[in-house]
Protein backbone atom coordinates (compact mmCIF):
# COMPACT_ATOMS: atom_id res chain seq x y z
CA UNK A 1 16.83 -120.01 3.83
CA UNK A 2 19.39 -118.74 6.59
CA UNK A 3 18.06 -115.68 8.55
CA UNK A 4 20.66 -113.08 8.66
CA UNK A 5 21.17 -109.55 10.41
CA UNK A 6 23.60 -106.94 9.74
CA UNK A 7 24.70 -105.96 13.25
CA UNK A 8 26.56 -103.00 13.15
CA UNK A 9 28.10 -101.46 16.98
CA UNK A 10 28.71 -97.26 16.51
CA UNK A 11 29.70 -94.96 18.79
CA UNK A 12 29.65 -90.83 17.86
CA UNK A 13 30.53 -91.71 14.81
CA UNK A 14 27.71 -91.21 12.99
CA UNK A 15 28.73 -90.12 9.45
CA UNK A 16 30.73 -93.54 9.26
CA UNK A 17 27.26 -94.82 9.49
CA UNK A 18 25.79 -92.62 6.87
CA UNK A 19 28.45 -93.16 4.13
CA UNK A 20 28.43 -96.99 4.94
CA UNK A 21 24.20 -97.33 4.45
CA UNK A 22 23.95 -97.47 0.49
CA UNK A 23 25.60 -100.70 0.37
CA UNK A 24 24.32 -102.25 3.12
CA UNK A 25 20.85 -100.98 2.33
CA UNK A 26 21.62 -102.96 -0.86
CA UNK A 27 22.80 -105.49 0.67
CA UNK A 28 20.42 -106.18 3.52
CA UNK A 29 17.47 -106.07 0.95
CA UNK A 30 18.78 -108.37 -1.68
CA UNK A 31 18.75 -111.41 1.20
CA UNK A 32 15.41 -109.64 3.24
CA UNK A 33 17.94 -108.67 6.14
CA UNK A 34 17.25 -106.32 8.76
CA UNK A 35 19.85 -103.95 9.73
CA UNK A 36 20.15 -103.31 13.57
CA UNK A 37 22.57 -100.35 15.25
CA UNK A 38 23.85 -100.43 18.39
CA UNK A 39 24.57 -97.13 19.35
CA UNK A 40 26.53 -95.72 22.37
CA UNK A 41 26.19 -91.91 21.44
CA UNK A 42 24.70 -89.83 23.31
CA UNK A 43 21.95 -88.91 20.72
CA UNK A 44 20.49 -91.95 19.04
CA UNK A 45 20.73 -92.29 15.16
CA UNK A 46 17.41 -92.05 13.30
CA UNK A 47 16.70 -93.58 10.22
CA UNK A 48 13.21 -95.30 9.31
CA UNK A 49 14.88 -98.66 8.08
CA UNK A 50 17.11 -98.97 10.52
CA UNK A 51 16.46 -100.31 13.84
CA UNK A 52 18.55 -98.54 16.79
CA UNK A 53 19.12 -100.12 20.42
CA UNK A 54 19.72 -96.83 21.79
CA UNK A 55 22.44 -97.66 24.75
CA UNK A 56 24.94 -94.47 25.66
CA UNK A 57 24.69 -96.57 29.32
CA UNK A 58 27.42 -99.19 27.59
CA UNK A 59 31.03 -99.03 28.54
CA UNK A 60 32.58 -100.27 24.94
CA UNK A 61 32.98 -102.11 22.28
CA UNK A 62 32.55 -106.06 23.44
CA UNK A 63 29.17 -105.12 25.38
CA UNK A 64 27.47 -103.61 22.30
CA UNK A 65 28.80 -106.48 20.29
CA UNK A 66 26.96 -108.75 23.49
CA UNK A 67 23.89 -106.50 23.11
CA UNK A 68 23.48 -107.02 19.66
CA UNK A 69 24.06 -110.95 19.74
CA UNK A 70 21.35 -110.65 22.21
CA UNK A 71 19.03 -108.77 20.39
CA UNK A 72 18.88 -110.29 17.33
CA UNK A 73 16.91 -113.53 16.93
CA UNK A 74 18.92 -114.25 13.08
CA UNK A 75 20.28 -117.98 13.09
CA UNK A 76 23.34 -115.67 11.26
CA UNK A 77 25.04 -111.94 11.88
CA UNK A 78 27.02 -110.03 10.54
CA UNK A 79 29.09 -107.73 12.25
CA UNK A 80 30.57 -105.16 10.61
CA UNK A 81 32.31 -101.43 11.35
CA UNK A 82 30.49 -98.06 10.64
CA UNK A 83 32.90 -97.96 8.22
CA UNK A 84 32.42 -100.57 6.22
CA UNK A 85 31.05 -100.79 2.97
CA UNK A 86 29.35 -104.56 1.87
CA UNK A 87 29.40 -105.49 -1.72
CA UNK A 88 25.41 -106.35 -2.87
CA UNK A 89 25.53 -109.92 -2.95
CA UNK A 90 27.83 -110.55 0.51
CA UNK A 91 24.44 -111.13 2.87
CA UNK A 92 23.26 -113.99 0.51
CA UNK A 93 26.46 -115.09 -0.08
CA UNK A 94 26.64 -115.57 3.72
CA UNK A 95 23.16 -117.33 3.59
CA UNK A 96 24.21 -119.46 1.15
CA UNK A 97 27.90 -120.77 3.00
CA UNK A 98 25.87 -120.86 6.11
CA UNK A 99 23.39 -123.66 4.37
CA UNK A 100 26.11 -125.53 2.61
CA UNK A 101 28.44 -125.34 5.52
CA UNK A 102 26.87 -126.49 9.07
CA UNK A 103 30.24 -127.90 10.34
CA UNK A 104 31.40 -124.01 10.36
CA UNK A 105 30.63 -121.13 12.57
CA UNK A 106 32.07 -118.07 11.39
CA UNK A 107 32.97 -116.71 7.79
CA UNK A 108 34.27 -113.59 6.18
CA UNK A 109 36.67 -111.70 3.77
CA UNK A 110 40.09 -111.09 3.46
CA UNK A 111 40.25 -107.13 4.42
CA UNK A 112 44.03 -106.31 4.29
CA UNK A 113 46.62 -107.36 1.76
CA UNK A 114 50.09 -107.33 2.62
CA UNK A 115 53.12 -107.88 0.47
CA UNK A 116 55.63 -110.58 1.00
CA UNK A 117 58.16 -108.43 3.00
CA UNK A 118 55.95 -107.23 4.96
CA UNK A 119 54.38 -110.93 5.70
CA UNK A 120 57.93 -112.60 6.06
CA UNK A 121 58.31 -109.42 8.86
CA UNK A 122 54.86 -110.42 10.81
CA UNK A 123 55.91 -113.95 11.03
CA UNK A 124 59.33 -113.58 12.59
CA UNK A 125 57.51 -110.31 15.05
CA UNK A 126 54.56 -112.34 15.58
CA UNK A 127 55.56 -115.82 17.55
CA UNK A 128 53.79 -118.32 19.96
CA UNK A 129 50.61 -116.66 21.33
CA UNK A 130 50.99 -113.41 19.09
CA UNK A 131 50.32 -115.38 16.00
CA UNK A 132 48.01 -114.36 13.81
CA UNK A 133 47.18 -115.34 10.44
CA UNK A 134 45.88 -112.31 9.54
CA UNK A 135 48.69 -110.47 9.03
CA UNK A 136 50.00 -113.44 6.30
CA UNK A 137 47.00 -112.20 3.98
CA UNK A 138 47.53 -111.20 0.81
CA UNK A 139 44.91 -111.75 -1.61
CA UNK A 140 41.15 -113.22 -1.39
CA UNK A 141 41.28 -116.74 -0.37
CA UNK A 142 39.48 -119.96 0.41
CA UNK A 143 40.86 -121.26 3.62
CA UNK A 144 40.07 -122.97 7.25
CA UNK A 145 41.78 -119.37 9.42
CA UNK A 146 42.17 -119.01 13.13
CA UNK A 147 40.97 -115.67 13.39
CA UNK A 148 38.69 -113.67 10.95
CA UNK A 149 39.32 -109.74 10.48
CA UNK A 150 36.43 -107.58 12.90
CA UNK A 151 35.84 -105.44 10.97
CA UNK A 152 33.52 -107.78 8.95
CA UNK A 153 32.72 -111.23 9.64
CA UNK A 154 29.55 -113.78 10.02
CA UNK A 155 28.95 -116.29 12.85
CA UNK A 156 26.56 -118.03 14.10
CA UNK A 157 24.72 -116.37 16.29
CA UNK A 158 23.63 -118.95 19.43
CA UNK A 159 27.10 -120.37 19.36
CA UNK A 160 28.50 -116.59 19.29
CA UNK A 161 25.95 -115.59 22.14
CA UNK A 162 27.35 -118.83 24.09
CA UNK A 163 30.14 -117.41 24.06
CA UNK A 164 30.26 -113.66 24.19
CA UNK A 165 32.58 -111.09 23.87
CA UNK A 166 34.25 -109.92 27.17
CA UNK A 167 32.64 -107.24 28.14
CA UNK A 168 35.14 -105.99 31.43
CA UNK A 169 37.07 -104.67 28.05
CA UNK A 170 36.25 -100.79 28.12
CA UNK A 171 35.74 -98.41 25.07
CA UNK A 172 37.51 -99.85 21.78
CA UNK A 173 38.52 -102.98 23.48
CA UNK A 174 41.65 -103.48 20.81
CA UNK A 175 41.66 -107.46 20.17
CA UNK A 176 38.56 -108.20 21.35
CA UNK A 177 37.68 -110.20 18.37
CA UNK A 178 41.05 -111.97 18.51
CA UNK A 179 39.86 -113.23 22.21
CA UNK A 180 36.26 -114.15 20.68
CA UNK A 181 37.67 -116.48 17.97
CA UNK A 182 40.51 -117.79 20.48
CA UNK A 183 37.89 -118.64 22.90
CA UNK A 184 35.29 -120.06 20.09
CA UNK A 185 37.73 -122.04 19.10
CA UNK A 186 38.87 -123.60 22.34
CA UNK A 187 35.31 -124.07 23.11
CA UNK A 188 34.49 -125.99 20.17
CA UNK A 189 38.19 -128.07 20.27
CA UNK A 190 39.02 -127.27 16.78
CA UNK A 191 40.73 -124.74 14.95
CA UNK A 192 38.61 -125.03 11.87
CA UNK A 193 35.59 -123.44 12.90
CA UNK A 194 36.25 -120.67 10.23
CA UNK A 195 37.51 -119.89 6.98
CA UNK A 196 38.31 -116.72 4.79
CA UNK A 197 35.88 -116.81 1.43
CA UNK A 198 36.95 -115.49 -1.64
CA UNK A 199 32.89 -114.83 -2.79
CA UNK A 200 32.88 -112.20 0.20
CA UNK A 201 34.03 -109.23 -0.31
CA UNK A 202 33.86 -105.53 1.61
CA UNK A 203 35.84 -102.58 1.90
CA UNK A 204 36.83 -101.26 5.11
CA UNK A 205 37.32 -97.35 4.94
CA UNK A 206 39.10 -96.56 8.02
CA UNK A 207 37.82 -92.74 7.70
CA UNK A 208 36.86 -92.60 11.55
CA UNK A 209 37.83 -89.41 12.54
CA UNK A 210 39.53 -91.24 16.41
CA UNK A 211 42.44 -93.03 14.04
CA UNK A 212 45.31 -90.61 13.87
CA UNK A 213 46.02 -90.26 17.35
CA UNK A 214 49.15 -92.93 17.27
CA UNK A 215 50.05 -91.74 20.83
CA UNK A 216 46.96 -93.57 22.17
CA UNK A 217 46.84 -96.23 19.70
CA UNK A 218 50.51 -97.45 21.19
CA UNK A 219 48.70 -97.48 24.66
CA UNK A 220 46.14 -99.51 23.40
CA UNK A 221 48.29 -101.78 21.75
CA UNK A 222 50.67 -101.58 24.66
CA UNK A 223 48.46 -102.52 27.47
CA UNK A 224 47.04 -104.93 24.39
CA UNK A 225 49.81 -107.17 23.94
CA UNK A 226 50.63 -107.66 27.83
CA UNK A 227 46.84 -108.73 28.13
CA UNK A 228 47.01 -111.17 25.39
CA UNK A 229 50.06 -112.74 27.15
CA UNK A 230 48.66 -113.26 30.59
CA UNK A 231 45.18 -114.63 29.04
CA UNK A 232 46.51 -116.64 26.60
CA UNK A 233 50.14 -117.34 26.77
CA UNK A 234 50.83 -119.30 30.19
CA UNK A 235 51.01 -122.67 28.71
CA UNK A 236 54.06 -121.45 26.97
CA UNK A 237 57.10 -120.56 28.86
CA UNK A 238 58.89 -118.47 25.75
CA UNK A 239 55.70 -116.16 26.24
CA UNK A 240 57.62 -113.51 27.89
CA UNK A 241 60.06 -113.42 24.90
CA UNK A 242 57.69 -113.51 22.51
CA UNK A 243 56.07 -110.64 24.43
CA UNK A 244 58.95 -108.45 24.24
CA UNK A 245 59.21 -109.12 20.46
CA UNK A 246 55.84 -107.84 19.70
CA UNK A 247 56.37 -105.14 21.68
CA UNK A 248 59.42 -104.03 20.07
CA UNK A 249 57.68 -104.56 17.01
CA UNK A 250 54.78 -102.37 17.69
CA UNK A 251 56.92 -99.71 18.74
CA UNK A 252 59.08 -99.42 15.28
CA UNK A 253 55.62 -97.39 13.63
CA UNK A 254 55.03 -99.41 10.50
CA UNK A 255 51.98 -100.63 9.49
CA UNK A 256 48.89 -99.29 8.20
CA UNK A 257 48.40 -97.35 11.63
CA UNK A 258 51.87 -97.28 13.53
CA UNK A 259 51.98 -96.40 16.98
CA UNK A 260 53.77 -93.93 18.60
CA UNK A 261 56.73 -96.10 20.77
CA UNK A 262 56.00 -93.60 24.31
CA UNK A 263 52.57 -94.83 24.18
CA UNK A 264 53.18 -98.44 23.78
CA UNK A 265 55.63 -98.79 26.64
CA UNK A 266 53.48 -96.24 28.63
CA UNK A 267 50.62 -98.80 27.82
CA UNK A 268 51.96 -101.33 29.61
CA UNK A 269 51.07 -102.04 33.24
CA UNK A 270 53.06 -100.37 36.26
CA UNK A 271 54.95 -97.96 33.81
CA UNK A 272 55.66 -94.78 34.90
CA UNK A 273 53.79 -92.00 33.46
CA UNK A 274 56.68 -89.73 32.77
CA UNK A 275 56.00 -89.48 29.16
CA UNK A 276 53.80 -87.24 27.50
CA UNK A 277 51.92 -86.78 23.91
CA UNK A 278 53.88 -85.72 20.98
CA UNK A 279 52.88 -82.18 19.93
CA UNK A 280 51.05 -82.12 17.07
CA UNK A 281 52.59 -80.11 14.36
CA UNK A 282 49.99 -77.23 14.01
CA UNK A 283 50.51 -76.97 10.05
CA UNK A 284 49.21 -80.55 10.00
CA UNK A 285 46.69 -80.68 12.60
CA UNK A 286 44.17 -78.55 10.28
């Protein structure tokens, strides 16, 4: 059978990680999986069945993702947030794709559902480079995808290590896992190396306590989308329109987490930091 880890990357977030173990205790031992942490806090987390790479040394997201892959010796990982909860049969469901399916590298479950206005919006805001499929998910499915969702997904691991996740990326690193499966697939010259699976399934939380600030998630997402264009949109000369699209989309503050518009033209490069943080309402900051 398919070795598999559960890889899991954490950073001072450590009663994500506490909330999240039940179910992946439960899921680890129904396939014989070990459970590995990589954890950038200053104080390690301790738990006897976990085993924690202790590494506060690590500048974000991509090189604890790196670390991991490197760590591990699975043929299989799974990554998933600290604040993700696996259902009991998703590592042997993995094992079990993994064996049936050697032409694919990467697998995982459908973690948002959008409606069809809000898909039919995504497709006209989301052109050329800025694609992604996604956003046009709306129910578990079986299908080839691009991109899988990183908050939970399998790959292989030697072809992920091969790879890598691009570690210059500081702290959260947002789209990081939208460059890894842009660059697997380029590297493998097909974009079928991954599909959604409707036998997966996991339920993403979001109860980090770094999510409401939408000031700095419109930076992010700012200095984001001008990233994405220069790494992966110069083949396409409408990439600068398609840029200012997504920007103008990010900056309306729908969505699951919107973004605060001052930070997402602030995030962009060579703007002039003349804006400042909303103040929080104190009523609602408690």
């Amino acid at each position: 059978m398919i070795s598999v880890d559960i890889v899991i990357p954490t950073r001072n977030r450590h009663a994500c990680l506490e909330r999240s173990l039940p179910s992946l205790r439960k899921a680890a031992a129904a396939a014989r999986a070990r459970i590995i942490i990589c954890d950038q806090s200053q104080e390690p987390f301790i738990a006897p069945d976990i085993e924690t790479l202790h590494r506060p040394d690590l500048n974000g997201l991509p090189a604890a993702r790196n670390t991991l892959l490197a760590h591990s010796r699975a043929e299989v990982v799974i990554f998933i947030d600290d604040d993700t909860d696996l259902n009991p049969e998703f590592v042997v469901t993995i094992q079990r794709l993994a064996q049936r399916e050697p032409h694919l590298l990467a697998w995982g479950p459908v973690m948002e559902h959008r409606g069809l206005w809000a898909r039919r919006l995504h497709r006209l805001a989301q052109l050329g480079v800025f694609a992604d499929a996604r956003r046009q998910t709306y129910r578990p499915c079986n299908k080839p995808t691009t991109i899988l969702f990183g908050c939970c997904f399998a790959v292989r691991r030697l072809e992920a290590l091969s790879i890598g996740f691009d570690a210059r990326r500081p702290g959260y690193a947002l789209g990081e896992d939208a460059d890894f499966f842009q660059r697997l697939r380029n590297t493998h010259g097909s974009r079928r190396v991954s599909r959604f699976s409707d036998q997966l399934c996991a339920h993403h939380r979001r109860d980090g306590h770094d999510r409401s600030d939408a000031f700095a998630r419109g930076q992010a997402k700012g200095a984001f989308l001008h990233w994405w264009a220069r790494r992966h949109g110069g083949g396409n000369p409408l990439t600068c329109a398609h840029l200012g699209i997504a920007l103008v989309a990010a900056s309306a503050g729908f969505g699951a987490e919107p973004a605060d518009w001052r930070g997402v033209w602030l995030g962009l490069p060579g703007s002039r930091h003349t804006m400042t943080p909303p103040m929080r309402n104190s009523a609602n900051s408690r």
